[in-house]
N, C-alpha and C. Protein backbone atom coordinates (compact mmCIF):
# COMPACT_ATOMS: atom_id res chain seq x y z
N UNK A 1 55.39 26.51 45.04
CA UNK A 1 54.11 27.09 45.42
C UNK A 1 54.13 27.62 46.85
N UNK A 2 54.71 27.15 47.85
CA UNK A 2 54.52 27.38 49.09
C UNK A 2 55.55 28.14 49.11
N UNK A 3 56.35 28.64 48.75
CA UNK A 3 57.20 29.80 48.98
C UNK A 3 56.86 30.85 48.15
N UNK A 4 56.04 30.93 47.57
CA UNK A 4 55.51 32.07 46.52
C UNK A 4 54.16 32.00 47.61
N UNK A 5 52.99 31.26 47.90
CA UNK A 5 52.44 31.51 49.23
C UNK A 5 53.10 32.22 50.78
N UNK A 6 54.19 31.93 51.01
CA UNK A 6 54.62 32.58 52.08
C UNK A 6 54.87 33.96 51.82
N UNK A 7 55.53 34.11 50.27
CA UNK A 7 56.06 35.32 50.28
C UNK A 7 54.78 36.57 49.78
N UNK A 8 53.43 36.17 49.85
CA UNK A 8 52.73 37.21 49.47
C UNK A 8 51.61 37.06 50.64
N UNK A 9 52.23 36.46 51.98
CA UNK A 9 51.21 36.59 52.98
C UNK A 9 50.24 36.06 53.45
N UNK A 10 50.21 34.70 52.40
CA UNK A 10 48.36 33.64 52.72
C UNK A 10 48.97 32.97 54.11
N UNK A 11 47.97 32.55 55.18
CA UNK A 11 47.92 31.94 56.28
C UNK A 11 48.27 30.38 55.58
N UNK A 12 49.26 29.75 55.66
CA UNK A 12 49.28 28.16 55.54
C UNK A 12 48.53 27.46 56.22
N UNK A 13 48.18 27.76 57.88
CA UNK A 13 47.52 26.71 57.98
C UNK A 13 45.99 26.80 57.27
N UNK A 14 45.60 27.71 56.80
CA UNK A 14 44.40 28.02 55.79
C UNK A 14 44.61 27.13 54.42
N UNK A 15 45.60 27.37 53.84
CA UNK A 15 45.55 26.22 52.74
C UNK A 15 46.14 24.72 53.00
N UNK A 16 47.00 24.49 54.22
CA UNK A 16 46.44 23.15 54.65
C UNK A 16 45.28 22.55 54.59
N UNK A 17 44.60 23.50 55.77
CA UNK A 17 43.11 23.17 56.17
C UNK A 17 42.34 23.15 54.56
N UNK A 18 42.85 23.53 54.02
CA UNK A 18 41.86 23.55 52.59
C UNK A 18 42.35 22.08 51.54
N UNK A 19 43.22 21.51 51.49
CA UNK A 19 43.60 20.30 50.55
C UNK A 19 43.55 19.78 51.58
N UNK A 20 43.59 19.44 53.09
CA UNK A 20 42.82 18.22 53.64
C UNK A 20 41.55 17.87 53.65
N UNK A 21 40.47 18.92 53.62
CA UNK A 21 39.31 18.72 53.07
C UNK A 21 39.44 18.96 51.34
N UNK A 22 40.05 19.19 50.63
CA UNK A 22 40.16 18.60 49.47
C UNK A 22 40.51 16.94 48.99
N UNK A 23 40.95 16.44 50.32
CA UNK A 23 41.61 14.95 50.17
C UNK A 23 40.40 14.16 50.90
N UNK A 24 39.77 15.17 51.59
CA UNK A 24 38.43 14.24 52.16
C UNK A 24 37.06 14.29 51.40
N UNK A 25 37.66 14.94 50.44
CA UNK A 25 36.19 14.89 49.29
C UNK A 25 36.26 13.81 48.14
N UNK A 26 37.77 13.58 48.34
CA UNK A 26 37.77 12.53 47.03
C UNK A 26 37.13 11.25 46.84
N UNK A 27 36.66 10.67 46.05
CA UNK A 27 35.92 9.30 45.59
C UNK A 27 36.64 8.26 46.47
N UNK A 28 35.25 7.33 46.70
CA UNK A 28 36.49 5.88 47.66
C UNK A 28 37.09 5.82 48.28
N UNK A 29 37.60 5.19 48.42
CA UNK A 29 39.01 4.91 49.69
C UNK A 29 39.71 6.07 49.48
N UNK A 30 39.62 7.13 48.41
CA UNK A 30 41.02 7.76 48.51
C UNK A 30 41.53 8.60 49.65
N UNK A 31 39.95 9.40 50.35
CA UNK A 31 40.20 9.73 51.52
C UNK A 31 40.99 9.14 52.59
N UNK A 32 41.00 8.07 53.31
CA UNK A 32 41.32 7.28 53.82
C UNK A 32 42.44 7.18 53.67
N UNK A 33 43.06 6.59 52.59
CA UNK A 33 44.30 6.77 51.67
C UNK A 33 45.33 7.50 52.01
N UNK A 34 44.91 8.69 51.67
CA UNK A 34 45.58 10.37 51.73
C UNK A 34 45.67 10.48 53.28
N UNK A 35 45.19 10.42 54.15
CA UNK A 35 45.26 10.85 55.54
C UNK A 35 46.11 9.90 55.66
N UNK A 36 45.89 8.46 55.74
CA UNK A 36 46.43 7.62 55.88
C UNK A 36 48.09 7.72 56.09
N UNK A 37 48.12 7.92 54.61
CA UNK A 37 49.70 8.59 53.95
C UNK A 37 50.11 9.59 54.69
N UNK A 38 49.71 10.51 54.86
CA UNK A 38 50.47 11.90 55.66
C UNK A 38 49.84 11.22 57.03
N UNK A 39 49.32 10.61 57.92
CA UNK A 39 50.10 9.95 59.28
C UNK A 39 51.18 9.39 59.34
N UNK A 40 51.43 8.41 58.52
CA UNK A 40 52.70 7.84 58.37
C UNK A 40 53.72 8.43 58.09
N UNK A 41 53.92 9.67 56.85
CA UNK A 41 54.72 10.31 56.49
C UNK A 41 55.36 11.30 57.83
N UNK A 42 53.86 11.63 58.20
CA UNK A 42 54.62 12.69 59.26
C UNK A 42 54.61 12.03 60.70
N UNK A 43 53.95 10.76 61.08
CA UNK A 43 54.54 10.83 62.60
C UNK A 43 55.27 9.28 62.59
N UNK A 44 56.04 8.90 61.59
CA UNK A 44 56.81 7.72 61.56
C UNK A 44 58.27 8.10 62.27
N UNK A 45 58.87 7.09 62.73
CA UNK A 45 59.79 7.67 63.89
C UNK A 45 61.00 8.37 62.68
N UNK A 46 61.30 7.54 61.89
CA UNK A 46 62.54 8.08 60.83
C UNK A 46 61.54 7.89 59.27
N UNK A 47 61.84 8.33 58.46
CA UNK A 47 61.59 8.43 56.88
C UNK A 47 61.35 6.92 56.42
N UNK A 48 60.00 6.88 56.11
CA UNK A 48 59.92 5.69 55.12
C UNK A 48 60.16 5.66 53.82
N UNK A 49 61.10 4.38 53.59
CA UNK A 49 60.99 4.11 52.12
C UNK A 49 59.75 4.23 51.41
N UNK A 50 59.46 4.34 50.53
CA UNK A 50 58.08 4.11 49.29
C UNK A 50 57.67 3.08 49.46
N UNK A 51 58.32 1.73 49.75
CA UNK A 51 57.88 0.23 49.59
C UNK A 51 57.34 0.15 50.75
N UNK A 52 58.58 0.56 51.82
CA UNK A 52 57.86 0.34 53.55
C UNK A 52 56.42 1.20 53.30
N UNK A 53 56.18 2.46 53.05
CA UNK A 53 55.01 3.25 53.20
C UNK A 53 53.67 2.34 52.52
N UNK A 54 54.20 1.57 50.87
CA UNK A 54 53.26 0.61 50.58
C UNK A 54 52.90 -0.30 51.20
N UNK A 55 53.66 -0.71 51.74
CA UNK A 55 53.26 -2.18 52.44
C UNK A 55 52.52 -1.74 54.23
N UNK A 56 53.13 -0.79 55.08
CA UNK A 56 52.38 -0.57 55.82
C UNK A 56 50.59 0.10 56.08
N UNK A 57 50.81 0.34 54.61
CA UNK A 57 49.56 1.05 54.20
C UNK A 57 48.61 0.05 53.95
N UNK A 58 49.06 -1.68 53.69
CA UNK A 58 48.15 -2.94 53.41
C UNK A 58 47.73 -3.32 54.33
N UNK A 59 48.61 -3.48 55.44
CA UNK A 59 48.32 -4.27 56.80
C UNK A 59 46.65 -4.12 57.21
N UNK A 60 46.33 -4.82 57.76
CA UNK A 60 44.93 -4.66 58.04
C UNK A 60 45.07 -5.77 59.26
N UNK A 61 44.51 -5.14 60.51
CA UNK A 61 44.80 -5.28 61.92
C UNK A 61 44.33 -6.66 62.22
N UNK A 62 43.44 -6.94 61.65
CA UNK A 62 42.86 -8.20 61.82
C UNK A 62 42.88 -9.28 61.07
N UNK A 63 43.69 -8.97 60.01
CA UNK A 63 44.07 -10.15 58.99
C UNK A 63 45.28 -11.17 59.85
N UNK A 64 45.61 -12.30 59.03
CA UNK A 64 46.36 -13.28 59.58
C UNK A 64 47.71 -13.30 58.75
N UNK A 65 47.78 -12.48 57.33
CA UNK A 65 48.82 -12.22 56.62
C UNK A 65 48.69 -11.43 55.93
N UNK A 66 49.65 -10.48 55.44
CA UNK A 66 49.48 -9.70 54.11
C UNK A 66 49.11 -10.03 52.95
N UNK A 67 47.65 -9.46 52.72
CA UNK A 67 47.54 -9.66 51.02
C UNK A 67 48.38 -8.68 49.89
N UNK A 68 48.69 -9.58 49.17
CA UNK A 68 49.50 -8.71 48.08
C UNK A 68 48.73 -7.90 47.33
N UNK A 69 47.88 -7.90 46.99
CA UNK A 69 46.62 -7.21 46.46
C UNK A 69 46.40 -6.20 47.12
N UNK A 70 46.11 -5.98 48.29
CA UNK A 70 45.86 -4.46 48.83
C UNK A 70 47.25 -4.15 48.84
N UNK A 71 48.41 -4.02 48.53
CA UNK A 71 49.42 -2.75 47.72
C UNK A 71 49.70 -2.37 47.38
N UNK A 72 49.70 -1.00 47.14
CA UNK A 72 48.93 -0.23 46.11
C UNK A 72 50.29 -0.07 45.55
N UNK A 73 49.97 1.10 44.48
CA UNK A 73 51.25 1.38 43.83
C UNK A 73 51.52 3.14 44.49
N UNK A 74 52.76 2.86 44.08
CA UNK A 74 53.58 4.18 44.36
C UNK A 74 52.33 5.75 43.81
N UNK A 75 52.35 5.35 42.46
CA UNK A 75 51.57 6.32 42.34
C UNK A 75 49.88 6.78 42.77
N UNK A 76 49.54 5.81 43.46
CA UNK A 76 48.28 5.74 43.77
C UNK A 76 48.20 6.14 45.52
N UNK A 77 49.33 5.77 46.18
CA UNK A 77 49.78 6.13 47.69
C UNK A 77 50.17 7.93 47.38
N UNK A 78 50.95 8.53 46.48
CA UNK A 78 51.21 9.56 46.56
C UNK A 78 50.52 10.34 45.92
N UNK A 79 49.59 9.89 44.92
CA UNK A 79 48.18 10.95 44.27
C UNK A 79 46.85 10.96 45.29
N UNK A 80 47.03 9.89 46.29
CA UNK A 80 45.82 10.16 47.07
C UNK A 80 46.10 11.35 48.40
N UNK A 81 46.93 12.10 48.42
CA UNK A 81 47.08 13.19 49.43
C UNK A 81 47.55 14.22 48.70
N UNK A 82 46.97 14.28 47.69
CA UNK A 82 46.81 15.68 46.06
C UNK A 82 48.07 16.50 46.18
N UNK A 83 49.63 15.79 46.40
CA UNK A 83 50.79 16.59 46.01
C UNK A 83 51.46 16.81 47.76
N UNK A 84 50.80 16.82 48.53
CA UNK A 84 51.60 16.84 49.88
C UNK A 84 52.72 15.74 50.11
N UNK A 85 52.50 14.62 49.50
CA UNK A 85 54.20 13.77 49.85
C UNK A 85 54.64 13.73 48.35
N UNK A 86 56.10 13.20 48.31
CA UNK A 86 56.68 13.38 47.47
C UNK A 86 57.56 11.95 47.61
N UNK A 87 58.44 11.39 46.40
CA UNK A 87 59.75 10.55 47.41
C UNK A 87 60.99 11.60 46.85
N UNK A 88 61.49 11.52 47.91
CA UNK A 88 63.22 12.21 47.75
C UNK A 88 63.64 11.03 46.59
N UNK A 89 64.00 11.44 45.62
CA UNK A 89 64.57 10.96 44.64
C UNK A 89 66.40 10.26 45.24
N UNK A 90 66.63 11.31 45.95
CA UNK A 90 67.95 11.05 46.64
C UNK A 90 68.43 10.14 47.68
N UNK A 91 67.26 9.57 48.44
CA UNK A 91 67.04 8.73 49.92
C UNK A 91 66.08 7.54 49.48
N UNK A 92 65.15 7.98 48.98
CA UNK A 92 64.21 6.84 48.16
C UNK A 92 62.85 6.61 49.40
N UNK A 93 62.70 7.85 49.79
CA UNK A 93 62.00 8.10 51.15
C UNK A 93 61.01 8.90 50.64
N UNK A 94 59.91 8.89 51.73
CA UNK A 94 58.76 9.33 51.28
C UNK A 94 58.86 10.93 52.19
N UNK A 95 58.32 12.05 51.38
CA UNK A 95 58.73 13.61 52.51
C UNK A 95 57.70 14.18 52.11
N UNK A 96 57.53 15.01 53.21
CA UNK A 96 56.32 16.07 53.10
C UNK A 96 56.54 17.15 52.41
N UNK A 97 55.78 17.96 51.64
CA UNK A 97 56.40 18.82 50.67
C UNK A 97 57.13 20.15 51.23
N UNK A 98 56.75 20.26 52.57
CA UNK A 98 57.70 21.57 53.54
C UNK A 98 57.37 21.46 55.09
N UNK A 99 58.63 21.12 55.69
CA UNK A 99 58.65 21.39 57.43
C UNK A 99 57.56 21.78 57.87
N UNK A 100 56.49 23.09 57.41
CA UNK A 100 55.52 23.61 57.84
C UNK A 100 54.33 22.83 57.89
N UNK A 101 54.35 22.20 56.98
CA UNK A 101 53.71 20.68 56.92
C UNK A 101 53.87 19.98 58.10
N UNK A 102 54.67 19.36 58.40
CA UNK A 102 54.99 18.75 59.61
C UNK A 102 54.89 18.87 60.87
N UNK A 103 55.03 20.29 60.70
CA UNK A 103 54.43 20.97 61.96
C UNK A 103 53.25 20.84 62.15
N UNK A 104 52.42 21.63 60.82
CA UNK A 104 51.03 21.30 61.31
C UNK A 104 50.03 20.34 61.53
N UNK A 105 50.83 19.11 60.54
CA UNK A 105 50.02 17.48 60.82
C UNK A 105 50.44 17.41 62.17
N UNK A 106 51.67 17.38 62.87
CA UNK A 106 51.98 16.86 64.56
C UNK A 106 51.24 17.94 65.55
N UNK A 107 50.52 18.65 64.83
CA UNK A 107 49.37 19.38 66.32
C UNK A 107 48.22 18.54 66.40
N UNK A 108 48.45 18.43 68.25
CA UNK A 108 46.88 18.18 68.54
C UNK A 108 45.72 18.35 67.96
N UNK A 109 44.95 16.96 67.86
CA UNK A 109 43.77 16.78 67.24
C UNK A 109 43.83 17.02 65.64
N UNK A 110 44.87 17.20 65.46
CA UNK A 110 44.85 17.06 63.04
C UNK A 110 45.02 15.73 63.08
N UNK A 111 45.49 15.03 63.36
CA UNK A 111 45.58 13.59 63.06
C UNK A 111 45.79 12.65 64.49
N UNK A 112 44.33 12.22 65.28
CA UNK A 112 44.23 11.61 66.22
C UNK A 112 44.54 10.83 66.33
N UNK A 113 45.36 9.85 67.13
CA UNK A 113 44.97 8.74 67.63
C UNK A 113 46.19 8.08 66.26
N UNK A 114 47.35 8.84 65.75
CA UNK A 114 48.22 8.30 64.89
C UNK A 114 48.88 7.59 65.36
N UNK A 115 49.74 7.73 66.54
CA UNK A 115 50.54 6.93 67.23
C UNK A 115 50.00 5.76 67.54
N UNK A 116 48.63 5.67 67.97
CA UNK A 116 48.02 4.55 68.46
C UNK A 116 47.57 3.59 67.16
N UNK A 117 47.16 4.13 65.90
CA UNK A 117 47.15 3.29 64.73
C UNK A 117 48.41 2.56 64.22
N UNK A 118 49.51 3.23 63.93
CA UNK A 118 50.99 3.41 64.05
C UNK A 118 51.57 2.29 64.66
N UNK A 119 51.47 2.20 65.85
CA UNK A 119 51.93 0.30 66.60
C UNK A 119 50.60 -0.22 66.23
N UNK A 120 49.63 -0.22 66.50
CA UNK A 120 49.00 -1.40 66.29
C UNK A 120 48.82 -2.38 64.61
N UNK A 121 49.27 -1.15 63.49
CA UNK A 121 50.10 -1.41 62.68
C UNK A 121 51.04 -2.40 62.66
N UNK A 122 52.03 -1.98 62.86
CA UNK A 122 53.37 -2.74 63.48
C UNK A 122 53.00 -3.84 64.10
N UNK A 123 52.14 -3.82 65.03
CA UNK A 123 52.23 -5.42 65.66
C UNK A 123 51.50 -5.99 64.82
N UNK A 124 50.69 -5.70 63.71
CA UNK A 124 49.41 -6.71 63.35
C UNK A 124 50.58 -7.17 62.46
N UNK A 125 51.59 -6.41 61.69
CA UNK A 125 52.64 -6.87 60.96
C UNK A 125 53.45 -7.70 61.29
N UNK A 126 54.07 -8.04 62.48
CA UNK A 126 54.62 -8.92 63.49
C UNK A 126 53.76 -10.16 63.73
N UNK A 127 52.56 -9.82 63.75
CA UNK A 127 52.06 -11.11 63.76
C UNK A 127 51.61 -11.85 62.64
N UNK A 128 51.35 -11.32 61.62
CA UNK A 128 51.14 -12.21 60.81
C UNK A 128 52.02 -13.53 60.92
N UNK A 129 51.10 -14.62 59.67
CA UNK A 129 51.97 -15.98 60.05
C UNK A 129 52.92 -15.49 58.67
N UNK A 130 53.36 -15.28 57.74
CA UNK A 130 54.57 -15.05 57.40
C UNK A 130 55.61 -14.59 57.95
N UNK A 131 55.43 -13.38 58.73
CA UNK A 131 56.20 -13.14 59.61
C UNK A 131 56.79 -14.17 60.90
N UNK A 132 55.99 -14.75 61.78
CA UNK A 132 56.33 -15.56 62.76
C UNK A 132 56.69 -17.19 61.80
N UNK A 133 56.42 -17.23 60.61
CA UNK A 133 57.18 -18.60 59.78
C UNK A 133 58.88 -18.15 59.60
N UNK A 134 58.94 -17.00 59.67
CA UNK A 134 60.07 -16.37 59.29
C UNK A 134 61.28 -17.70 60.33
N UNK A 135 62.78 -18.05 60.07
CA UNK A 135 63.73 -18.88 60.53
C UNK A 135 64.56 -17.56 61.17
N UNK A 136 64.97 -17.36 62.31
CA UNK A 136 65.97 -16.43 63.03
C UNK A 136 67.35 -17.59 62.31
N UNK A 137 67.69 -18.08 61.60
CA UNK A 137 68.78 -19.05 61.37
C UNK A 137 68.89 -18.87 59.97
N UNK A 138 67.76 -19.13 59.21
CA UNK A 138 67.75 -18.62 57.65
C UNK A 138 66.71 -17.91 57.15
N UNK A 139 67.38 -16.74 57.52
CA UNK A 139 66.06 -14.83 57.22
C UNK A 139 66.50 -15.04 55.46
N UNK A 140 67.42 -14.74 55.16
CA UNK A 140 68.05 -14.42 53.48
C UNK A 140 67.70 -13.18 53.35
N UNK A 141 66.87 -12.95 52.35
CA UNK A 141 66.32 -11.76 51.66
C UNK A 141 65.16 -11.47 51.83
N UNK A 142 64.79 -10.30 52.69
CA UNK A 142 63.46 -10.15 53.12
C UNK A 142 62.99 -8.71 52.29
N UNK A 143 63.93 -8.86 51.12
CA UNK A 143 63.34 -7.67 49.99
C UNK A 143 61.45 -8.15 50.38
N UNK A 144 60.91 -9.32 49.82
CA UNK A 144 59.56 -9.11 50.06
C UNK A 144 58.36 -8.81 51.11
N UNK A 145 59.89 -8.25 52.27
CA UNK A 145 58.72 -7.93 53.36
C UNK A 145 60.08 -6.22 53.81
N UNK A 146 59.54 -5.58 53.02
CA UNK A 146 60.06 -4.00 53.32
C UNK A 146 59.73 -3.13 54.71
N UNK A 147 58.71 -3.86 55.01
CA UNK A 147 57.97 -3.33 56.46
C UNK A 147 58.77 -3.69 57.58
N UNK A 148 58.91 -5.31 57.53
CA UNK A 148 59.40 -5.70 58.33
C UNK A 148 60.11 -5.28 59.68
N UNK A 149 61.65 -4.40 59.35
CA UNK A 149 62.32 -4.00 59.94
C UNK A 149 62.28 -2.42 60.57
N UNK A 150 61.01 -2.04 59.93
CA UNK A 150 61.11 -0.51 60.51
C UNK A 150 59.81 -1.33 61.39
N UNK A 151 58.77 -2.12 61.59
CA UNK A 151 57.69 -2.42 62.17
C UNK A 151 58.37 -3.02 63.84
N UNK A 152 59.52 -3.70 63.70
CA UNK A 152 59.67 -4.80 64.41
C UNK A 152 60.78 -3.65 65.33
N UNK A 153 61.44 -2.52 65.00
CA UNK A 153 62.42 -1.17 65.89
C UNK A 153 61.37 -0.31 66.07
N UNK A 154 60.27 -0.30 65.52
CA UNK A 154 59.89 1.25 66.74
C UNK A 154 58.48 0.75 66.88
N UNK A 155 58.02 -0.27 66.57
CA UNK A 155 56.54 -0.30 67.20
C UNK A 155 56.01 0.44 68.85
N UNK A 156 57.71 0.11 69.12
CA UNK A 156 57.38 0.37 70.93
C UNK A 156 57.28 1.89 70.97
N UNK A 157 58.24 2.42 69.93
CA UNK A 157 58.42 3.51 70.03
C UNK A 157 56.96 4.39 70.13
N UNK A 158 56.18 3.97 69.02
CA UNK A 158 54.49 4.36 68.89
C UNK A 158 53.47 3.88 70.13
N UNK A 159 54.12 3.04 70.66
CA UNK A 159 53.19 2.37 71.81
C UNK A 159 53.43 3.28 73.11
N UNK A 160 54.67 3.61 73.43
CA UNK A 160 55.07 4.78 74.57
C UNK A 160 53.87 5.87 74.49
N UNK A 161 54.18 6.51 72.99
CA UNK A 161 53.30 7.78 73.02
C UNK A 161 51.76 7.70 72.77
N UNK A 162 51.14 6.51 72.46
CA UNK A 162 49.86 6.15 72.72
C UNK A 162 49.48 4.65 72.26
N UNK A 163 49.25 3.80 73.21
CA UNK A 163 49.28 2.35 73.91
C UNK A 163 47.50 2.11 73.74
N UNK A 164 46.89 1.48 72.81
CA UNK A 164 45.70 0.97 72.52
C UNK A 164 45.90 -0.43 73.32
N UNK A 165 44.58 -0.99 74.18
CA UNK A 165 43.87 -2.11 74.05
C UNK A 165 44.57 -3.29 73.18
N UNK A 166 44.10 -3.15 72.22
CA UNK A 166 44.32 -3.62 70.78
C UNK A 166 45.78 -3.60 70.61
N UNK A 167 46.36 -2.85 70.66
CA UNK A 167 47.96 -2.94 70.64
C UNK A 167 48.78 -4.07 71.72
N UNK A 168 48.05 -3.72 72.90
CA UNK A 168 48.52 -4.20 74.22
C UNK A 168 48.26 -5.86 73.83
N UNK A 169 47.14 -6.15 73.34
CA UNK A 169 46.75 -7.98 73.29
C UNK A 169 47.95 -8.28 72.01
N UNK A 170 47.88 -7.21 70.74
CA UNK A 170 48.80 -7.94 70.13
C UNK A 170 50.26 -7.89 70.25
N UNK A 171 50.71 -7.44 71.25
CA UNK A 171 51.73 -7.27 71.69
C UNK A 171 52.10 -9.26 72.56
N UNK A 172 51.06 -9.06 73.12
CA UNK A 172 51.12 -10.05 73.99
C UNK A 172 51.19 -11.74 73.16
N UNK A 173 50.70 -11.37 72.36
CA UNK A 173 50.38 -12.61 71.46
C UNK A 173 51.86 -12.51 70.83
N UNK A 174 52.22 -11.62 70.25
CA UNK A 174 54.01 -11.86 69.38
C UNK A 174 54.61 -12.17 70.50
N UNK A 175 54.66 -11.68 71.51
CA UNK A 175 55.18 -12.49 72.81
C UNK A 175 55.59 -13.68 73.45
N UNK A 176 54.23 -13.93 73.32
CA UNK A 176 53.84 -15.25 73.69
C UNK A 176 54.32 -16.71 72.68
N UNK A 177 54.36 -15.99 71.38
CA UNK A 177 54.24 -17.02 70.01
C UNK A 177 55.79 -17.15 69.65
């Protein structure tokens, strides 16, 4: 579609701008959802897996652990942003459906304040008490925590390019604990 759009001249960022308010009209959470998804997709430092994208999509900043219940399924994370992500069948990663995409979610003011959701993400994930029960002596198999390891390498990375309040205390607390 988007190369049959390029090649007869429509402005993309016009039909961007048009399925993001198509994703903000949808019923329920899905709004939420869908934006949600294409922050992560597009300003995560490297490519998330599907599972990492599920599970960071549960976290909820103020909880004390992950509920298994708010994670959604694959198909419900990638129908709520109406065809803009995809997973590479080949990497098992979640991608935006074209570079031009990417471009235009990482301009100023389309998606505010991502970086700063982004770590504070990450740390609320770090802190949970499953996480800090975790043994540095016997980790094993942390298949059930997929987040884990992309949360715990670049949180800082998201905190450099915008450093919340809220980030800063829970920073201090995984710290401290």
């Amino acid at each position: 579609m988007l190369q049959m759009v390029t090649t007869i001249g429509v402005d993309l960022d016009s039909v961007y701008i048009q399925t993001l308010q198509q994703i903000g009209e949808q019923k329920g959470g899905w709004p939420r959802l869908g934006m949600e998804v294409l922050m992560w997709v597009s300003h995560a430092v490297r490519p998330l897996r599907i599972d990492e994208l599920c599970h960071a999509l549960a976290v909820e900043v103020e909880a004390m652990d992950l509920d298994p219940k708010k994670i959604r399924s694959q198909d419900t994370v990638l129908g709520s942003c109406l065809g803009l992500a995809f997973v590479d069948k080949k990497t098992s990663t979640v991608r935006l459906i074209h570079d031009t995409l990417q471009e235009y979610l990482s301009r100023p003011g389309i998606l505010p304040g991502a970086h700063k959701m982004l770590g504070e993400t990450c740390l609320a994930y770090l802190n949970y008490d499953q996480v800090k029960g975790l043994s540095t002596s016997n980790i094993g198999d942390l298949g059930h925590m997929p987040f884990l390891k992309y949360s715990s390498l670049y949180w800082g990375d998201h905190a450099k390019v915008e450093l919340s309040d809220r980030a800063r205390t829970l920073a201090q607390i995984k710290e401290n604990s």
